[in-house]
C-alpha atoms as a PDB file:
ATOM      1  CA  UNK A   1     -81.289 -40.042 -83.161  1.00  0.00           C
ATOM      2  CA  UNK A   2     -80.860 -42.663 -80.842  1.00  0.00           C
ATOM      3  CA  UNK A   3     -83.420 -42.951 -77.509  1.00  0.00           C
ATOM      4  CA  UNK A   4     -81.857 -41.462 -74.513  1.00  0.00           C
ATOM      5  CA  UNK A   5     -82.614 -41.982 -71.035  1.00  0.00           C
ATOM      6  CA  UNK A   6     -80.734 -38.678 -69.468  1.00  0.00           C
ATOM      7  CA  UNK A   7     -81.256 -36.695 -72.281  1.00  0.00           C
ATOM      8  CA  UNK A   8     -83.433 -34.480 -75.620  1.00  0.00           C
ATOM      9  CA  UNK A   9     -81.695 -34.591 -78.579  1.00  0.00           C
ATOM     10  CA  UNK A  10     -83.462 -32.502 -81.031  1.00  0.00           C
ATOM     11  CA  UNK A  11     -82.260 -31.582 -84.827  1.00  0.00           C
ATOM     12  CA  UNK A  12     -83.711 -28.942 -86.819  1.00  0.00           C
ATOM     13  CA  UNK A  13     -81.791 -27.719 -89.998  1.00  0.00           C
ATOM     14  CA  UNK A  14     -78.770 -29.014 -89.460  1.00  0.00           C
ATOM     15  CA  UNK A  15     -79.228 -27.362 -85.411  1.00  0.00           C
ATOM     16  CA  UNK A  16     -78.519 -30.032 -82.819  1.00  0.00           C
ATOM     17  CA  UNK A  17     -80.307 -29.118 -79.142  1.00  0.00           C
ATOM     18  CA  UNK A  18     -78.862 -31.660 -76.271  1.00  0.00           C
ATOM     19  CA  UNK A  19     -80.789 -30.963 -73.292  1.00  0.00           C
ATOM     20  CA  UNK A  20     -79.922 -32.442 -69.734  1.00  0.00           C
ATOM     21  CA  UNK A  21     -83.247 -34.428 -69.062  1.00  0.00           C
ATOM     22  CA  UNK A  22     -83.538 -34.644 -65.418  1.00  0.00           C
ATOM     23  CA  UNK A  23     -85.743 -31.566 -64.452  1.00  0.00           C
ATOM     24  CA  UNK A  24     -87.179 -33.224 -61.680  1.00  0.00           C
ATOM     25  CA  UNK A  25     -83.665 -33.899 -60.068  1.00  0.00           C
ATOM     26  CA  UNK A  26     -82.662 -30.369 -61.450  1.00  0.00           C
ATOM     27  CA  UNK A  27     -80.488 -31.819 -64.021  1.00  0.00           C
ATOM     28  CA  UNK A  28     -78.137 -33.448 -61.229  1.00  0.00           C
ATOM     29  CA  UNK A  29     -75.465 -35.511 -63.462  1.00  0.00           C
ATOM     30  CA  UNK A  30     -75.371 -39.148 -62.349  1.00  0.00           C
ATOM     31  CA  UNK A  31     -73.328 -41.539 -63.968  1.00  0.00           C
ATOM     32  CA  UNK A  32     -75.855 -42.600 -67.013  1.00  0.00           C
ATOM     33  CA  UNK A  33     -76.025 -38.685 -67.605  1.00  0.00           C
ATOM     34  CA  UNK A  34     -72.230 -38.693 -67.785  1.00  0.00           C
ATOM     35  CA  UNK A  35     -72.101 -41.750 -70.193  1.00  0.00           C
ATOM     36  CA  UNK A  36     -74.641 -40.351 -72.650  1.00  0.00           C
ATOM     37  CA  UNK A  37     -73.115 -36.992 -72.394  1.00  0.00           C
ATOM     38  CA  UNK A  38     -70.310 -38.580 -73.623  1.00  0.00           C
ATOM     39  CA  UNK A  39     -72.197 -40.620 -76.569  1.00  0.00           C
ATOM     40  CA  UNK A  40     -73.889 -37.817 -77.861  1.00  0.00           C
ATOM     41  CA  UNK A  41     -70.822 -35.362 -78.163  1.00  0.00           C
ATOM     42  CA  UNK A  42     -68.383 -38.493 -79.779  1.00  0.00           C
ATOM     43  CA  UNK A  43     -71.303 -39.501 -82.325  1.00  0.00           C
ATOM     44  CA  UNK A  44     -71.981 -35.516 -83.030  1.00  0.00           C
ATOM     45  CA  UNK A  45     -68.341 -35.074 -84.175  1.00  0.00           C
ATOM     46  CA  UNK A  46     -68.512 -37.761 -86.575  1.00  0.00           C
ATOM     47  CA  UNK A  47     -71.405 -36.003 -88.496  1.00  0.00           C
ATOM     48  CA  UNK A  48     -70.458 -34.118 -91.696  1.00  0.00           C
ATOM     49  CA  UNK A  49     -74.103 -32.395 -91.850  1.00  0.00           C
ATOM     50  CA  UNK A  50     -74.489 -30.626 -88.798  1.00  0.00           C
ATOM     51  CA  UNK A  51     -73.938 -27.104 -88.585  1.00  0.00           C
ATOM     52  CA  UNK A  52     -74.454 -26.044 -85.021  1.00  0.00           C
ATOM     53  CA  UNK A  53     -74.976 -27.399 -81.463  1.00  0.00           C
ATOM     54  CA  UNK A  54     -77.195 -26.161 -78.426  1.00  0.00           C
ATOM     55  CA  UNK A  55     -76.744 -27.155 -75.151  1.00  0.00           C
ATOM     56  CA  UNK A  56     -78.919 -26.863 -72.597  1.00  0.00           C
ATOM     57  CA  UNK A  57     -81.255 -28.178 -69.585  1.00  0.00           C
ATOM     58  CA  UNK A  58     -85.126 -29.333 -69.392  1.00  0.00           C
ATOM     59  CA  UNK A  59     -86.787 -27.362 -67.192  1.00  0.00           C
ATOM     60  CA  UNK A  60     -85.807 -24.194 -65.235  1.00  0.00           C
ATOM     61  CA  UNK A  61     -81.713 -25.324 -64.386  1.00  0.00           C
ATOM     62  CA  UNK A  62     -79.028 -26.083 -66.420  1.00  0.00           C
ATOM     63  CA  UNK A  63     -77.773 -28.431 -63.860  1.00  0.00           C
ATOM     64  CA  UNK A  64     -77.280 -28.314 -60.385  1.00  0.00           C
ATOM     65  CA  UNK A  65     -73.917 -30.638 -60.391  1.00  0.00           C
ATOM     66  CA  UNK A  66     -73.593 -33.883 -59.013  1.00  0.00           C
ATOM     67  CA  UNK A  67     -76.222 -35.933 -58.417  1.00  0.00           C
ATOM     68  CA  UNK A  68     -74.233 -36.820 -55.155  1.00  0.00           C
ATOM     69  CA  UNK A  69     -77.193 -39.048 -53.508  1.00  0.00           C
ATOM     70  CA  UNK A  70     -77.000 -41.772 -56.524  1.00  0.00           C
ATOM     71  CA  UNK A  71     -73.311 -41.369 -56.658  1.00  0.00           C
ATOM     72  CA  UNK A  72     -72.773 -42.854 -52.948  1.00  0.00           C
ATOM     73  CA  UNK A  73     -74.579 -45.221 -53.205  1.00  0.00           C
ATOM     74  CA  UNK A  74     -72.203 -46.796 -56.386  1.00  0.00           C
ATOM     75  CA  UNK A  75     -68.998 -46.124 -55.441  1.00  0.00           C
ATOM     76  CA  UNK A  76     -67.199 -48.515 -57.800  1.00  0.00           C
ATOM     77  CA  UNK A  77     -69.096 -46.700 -60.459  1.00  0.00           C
ATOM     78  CA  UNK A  78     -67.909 -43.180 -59.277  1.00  0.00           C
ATOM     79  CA  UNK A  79     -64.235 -45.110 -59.715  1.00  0.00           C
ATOM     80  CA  UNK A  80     -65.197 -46.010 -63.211  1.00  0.00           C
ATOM     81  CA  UNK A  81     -66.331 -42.417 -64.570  1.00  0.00           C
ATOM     82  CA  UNK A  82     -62.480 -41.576 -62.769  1.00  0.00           C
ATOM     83  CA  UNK A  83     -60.480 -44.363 -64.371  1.00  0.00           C
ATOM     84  CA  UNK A  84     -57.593 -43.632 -67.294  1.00  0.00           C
ATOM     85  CA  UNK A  85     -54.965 -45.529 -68.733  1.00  0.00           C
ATOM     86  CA  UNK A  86     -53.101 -42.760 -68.823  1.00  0.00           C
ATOM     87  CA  UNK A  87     -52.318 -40.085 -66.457  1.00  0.00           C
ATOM     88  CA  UNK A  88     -52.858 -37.013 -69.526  1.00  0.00           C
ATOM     89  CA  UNK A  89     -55.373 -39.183 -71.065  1.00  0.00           C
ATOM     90  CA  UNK A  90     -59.376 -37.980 -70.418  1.00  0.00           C
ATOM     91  CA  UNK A  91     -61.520 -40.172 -68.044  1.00  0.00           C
ATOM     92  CA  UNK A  92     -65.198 -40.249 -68.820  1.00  0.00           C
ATOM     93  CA  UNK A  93     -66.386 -37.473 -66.153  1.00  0.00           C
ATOM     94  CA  UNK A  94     -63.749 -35.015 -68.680  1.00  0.00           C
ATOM     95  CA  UNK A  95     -65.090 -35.953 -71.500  1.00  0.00           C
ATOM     96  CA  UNK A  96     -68.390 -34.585 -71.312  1.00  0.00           C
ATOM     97  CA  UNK A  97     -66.630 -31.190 -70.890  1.00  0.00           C
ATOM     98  CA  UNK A  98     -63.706 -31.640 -73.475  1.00  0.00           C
ATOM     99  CA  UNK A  99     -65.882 -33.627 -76.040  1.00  0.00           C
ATOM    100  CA  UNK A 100     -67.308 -30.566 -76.629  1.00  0.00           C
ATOM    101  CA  UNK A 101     -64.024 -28.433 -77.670  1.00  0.00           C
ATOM    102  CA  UNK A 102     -63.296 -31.083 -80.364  1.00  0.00           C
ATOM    103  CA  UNK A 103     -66.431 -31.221 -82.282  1.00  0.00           C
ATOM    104  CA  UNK A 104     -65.657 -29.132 -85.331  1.00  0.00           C
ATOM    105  CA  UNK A 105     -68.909 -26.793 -85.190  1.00  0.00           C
ATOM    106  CA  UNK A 106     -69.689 -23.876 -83.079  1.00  0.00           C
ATOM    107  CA  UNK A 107     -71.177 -25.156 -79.629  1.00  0.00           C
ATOM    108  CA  UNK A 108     -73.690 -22.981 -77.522  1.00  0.00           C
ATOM    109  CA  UNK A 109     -74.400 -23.463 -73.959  1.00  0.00           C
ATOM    110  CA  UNK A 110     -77.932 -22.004 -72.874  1.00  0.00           C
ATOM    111  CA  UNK A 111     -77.871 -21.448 -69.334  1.00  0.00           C
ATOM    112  CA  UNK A 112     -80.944 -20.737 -66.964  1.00  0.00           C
ATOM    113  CA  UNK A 113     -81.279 -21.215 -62.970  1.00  0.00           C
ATOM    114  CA  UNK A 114     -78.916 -23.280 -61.788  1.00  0.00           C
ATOM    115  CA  UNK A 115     -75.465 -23.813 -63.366  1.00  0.00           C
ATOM    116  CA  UNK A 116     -73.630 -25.613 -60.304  1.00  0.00           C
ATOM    117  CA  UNK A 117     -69.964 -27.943 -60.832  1.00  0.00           C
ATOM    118  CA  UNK A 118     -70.161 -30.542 -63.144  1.00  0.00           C
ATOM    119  CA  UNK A 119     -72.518 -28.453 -64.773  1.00  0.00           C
ATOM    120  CA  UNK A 120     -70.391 -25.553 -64.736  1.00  0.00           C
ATOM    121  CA  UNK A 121     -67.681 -27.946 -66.344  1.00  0.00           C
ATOM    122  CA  UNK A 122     -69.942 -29.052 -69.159  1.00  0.00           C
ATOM    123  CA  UNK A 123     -70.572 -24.830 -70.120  1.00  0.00           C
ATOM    124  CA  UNK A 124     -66.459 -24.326 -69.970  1.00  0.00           C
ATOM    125  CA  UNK A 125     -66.311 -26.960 -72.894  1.00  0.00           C
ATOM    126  CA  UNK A 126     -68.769 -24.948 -74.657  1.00  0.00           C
ATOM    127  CA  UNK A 127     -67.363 -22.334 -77.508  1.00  0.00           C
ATOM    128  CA  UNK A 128     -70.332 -19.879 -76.413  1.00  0.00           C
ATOM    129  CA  UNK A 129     -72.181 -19.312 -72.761  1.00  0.00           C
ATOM    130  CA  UNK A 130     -75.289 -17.512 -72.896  1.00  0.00           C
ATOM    131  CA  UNK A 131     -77.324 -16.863 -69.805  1.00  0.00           C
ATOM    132  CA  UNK A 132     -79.498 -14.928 -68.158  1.00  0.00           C
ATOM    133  CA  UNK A 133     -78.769 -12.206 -65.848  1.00  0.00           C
ATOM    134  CA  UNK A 134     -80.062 -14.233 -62.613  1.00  0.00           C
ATOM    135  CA  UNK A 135     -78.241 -17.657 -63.327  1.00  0.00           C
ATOM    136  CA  UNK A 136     -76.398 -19.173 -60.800  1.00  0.00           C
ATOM    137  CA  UNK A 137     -72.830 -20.458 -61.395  1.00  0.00           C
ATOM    138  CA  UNK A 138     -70.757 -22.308 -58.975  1.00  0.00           C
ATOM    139  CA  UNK A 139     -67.342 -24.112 -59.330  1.00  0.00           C
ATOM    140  CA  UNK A 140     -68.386 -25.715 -56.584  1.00  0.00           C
ATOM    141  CA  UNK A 141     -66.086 -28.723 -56.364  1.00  0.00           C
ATOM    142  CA  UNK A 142     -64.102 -27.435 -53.266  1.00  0.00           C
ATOM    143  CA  UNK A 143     -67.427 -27.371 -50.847  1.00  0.00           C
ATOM    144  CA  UNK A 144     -67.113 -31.295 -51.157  1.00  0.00           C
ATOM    145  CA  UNK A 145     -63.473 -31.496 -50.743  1.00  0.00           C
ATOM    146  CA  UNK A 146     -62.324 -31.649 -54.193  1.00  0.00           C
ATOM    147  CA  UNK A 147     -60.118 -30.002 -57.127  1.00  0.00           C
ATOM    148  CA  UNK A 148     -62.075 -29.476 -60.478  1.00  0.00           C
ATOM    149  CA  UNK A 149     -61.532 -32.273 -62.318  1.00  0.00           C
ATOM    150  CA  UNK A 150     -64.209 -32.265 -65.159  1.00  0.00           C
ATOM    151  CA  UNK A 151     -61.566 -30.766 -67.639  1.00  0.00           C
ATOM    152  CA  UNK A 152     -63.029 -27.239 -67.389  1.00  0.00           C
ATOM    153  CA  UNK A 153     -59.704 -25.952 -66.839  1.00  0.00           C
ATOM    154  CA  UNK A 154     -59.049 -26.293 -69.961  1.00  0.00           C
ATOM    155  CA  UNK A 155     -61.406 -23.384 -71.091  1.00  0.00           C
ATOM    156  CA  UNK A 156     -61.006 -21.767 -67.958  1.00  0.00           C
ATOM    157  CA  UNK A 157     -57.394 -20.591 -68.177  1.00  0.00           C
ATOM    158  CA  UNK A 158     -58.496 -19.141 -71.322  1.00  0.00           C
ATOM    159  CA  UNK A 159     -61.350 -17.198 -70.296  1.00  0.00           C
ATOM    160  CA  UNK A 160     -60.438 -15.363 -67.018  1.00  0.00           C
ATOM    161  CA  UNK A 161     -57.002 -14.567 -65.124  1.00  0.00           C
ATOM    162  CA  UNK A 162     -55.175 -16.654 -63.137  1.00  0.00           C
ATOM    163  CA  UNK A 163     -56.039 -15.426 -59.602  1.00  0.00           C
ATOM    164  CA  UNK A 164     -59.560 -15.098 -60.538  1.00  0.00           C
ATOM    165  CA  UNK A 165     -60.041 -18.767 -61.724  1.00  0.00           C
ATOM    166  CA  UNK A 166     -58.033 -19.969 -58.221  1.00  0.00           C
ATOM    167  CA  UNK A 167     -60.329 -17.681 -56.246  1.00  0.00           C
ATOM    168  CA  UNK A 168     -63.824 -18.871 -58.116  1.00  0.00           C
ATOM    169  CA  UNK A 169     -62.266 -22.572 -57.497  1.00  0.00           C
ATOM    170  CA  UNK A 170     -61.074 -22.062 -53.969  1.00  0.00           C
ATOM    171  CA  UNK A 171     -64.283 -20.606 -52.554  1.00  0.00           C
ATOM    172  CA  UNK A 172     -67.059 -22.310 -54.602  1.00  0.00           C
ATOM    173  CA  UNK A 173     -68.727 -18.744 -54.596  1.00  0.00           C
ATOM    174  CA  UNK A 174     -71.655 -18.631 -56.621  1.00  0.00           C
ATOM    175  CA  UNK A 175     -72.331 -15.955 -58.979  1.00  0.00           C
ATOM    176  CA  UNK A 176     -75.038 -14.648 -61.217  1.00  0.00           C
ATOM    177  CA  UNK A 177     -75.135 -15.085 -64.825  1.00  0.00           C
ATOM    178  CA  UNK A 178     -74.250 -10.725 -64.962  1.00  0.00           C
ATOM    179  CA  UNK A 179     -71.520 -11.147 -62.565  1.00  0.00           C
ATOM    180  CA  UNK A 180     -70.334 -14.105 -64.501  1.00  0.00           C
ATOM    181  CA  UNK A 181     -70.098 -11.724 -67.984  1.00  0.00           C
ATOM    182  CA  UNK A 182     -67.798  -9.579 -66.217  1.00  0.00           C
ATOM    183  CA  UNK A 183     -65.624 -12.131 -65.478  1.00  0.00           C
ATOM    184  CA  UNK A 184     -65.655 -13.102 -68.602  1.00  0.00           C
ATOM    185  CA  UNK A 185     -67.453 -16.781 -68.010  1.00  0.00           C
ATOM    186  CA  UNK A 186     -70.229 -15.705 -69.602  1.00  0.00           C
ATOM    187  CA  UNK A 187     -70.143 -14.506 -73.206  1.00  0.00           C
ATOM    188  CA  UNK A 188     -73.455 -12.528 -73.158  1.00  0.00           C
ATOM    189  CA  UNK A 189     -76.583 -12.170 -71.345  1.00  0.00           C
ATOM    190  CA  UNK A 190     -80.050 -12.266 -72.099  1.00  0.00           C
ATOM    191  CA  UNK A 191     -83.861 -13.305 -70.811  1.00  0.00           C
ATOM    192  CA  UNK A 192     -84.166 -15.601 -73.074  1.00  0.00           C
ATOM    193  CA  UNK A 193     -81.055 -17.560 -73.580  1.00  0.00           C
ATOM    194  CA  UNK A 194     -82.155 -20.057 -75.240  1.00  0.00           C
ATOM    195  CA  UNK A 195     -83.645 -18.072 -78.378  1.00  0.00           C
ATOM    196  CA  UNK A 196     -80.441 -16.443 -78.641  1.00  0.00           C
ATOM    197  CA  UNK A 197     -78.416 -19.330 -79.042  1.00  0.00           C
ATOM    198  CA  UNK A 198     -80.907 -20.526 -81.457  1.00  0.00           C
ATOM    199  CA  UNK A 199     -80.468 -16.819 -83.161  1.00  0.00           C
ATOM    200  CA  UNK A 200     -76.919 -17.044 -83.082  1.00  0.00           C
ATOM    201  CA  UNK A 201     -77.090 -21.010 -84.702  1.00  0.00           C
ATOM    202  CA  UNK A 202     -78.886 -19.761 -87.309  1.00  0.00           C
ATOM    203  CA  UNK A 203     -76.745 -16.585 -88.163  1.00  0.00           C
ATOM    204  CA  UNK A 204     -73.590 -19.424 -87.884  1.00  0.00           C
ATOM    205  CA  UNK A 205     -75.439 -21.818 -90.557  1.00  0.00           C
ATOM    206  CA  UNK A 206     -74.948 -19.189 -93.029  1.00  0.00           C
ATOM    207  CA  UNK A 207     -70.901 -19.089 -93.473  1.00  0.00           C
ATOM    208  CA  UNK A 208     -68.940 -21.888 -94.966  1.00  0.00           C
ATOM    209  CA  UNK A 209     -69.069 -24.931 -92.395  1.00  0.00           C
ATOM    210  CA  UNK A 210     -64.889 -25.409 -93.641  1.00  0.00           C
ATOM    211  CA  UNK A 211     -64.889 -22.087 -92.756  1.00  0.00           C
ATOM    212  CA  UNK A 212     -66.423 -22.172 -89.349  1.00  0.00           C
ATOM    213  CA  UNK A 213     -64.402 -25.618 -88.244  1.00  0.00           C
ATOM    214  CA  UNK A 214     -61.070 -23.968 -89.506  1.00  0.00           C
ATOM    215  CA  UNK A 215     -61.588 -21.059 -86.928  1.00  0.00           C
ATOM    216  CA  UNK A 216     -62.859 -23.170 -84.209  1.00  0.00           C
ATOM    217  CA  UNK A 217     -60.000 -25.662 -84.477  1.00  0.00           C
ATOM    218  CA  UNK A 218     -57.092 -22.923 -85.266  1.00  0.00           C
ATOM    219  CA  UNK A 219     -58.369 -20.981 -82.330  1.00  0.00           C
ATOM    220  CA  UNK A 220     -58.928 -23.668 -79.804  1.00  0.00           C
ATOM    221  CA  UNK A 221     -55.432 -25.252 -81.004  1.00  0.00           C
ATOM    222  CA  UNK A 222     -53.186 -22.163 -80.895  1.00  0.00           C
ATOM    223  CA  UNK A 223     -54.192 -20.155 -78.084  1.00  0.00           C
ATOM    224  CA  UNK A 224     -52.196 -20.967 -75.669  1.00  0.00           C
ATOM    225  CA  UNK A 225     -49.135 -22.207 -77.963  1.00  0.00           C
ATOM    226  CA  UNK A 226     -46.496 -20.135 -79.689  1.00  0.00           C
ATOM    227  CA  UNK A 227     -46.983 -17.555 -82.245  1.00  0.00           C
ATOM    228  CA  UNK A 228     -45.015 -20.038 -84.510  1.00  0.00           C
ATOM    229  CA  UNK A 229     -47.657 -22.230 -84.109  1.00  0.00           C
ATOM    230  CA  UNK A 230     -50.093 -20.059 -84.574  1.00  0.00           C
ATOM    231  CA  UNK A 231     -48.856 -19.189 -88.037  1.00  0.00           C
ATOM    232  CA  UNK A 232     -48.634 -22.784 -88.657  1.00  0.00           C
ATOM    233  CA  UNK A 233     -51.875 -23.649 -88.321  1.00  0.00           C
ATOM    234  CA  UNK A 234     -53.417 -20.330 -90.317  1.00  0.00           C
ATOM    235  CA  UNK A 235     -51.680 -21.306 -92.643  1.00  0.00           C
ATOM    236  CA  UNK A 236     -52.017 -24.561 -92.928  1.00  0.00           C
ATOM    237  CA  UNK A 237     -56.224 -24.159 -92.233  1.00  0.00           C
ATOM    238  CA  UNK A 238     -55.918 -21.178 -95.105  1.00  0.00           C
ATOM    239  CA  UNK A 239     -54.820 -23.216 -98.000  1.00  0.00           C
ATOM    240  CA  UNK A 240     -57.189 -26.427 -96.902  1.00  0.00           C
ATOM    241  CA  UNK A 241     -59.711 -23.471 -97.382  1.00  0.00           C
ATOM    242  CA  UNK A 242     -58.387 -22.464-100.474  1.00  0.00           C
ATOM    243  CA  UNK A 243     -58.983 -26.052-102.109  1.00  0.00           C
ATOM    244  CA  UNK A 244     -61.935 -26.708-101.225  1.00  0.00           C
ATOM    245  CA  UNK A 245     -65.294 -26.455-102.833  1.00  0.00           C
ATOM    246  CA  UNK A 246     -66.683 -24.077-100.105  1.00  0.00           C
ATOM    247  CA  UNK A 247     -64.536 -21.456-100.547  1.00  0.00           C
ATOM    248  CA  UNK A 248     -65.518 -21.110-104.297  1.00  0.00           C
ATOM    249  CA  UNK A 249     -69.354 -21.668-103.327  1.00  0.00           C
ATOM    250  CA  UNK A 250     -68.761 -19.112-100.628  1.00  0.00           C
ATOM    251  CA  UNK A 251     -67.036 -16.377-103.538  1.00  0.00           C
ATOM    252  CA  UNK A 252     -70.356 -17.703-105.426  1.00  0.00           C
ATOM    253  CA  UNK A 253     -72.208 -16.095-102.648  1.00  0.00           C
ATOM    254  CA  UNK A 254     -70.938 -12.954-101.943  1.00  0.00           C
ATOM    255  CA  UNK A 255     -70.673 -12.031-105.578  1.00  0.00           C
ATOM    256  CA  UNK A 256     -74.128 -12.663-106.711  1.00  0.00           C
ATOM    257  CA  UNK A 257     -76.371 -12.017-103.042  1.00  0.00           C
ATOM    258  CA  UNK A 258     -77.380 -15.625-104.007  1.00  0.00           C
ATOM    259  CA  UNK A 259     -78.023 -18.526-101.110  1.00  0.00           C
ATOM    260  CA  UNK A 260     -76.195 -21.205-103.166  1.00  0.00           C
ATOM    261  CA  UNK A 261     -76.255 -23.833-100.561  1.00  0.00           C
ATOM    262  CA  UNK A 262     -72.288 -25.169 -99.115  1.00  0.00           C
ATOM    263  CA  UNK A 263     -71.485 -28.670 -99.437  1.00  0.00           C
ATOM    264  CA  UNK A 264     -71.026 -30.802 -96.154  1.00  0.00           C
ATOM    265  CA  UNK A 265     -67.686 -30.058 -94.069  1.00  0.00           C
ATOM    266  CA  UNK A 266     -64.685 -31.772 -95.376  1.00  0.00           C
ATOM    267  CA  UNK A 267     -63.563 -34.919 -93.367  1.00  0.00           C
ATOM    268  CA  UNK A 268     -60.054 -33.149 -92.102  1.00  0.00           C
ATOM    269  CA  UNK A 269     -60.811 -30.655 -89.670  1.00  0.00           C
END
């Protein structure tokens, strides 16, 4: 893949690892770490092949926010990660959380140490948090004065109650990764994060990849819209299913214990 600056982008069958490169600086996000945050999840979604995606950070943090030393000093830069054409459009500092929601595979954040604002806002976009029980997380946004803005929302709202998402972004408290389960931020926990998401890739790889991108996209799509839109889009998802050749590979499968391999997603989901 291409060379990064910010980041490691491994691949290993068909399992893409994107790991925050700055271990030195924690993994602080400046604004060349937002941009190729951004151009790695937008090139990922194009690819057909890939079945799975890790994220995670170099070192012993996931990322302890913003790197707010090299944002002062470029202002007009900060102004250009917040810029839209539109107010409901996404500026590039949401796009390295929401990018993630609209990739059509499953998406695993691996978190260790520090998980601190905008890195907290990448996880949210993640369809999977794993972390370890002493992880740090932090919407953290309101110690500097600000309002969340990274797009985490988005996952947030689904993932924990109202009042407990205003009181985690009104006081910036920081929790560990085993508080963070219980909320429901986390979606397990383990000493070894990492390995687990790697486990869990792997045990993903095996179902249909139509099969896989029709639950993530159904899911992420309907779960906050109206049960007739719900049935909509099963519907609509089940008969794409139906047509295609990984369904009947997938029948293939089951039927005779054989690891007939699944052709590459279709283009549509």
């Amino acid at each position: 893949m291409s060379n990064w600056q910010r980041l490691l982008v491994t691949e290993e069958a068909g399992i893409i690892t994107v790991s925050l490169n700055r271990p030195d600086k924690l993994n602080a996000l400046d604004i060349q770490l937002f941009k190729e945050l951004d151009s790695v999840s937008q090139s990922l979604r194009k690819r057909k092949d890939i079945r799975a995606i890790i994220l995670t950070g170099e070192g012993s943090n996931f990322s302890s926010g913003l790197d707010v030393k090299s944002v002062a000093t470029s202002p007009g830069k900060v102004l250009g990660v917040l810029k839209k054409w539109m107010p409901g459009n996404a500026n590039l500092a949401q796009r390295v959380s929401r990018n993630w929601r609209r990739i059509p595979v499953p998406v695993i954040a691996a978190i260790e140490g520090r998980c601190y604002g905008g890195g907290m806002q990448i996880v949210l976009g993640a369809d999977f948090r794993f972390a370890t029980p002493e992880s740090e997380l932090s919407i953290m946004e309101i110690r500097w004065g600000l309002v969340p803005d990274m797009a985490g929302l988005l996952s947030l709202r689904e993932l924990v109650a109202k009042d407990v998402a205003m009181k985690l972004t009104m006081t910036g408290e920081i929790i560990s990764g085993s508080r963070a389960q219980q909320l429901g931020l986390v979606t397990e926990i383990h000493d070894h994060p990492r390995q687990a998401a790697q486990v869990l890739a792997q045990q993903l790889c095996q179902a249909s990849p139509d099969a896989i991108a029709a639950i993530k996209s159904t899911t992420t799509r309907s779960w906050s819209r109206s049960e007739r839109y719900l049935l909509a889009r099963e519907t609509i998802s089940q008969l794409r299913l139906i047509l295609g050749k990984n369904f009947h590979i997938a029948g293939y499968r089951q039927r005779n214990k054989a690891d007939k391999p699944y052709r590459q997603r279709q283009s549509f989901w």
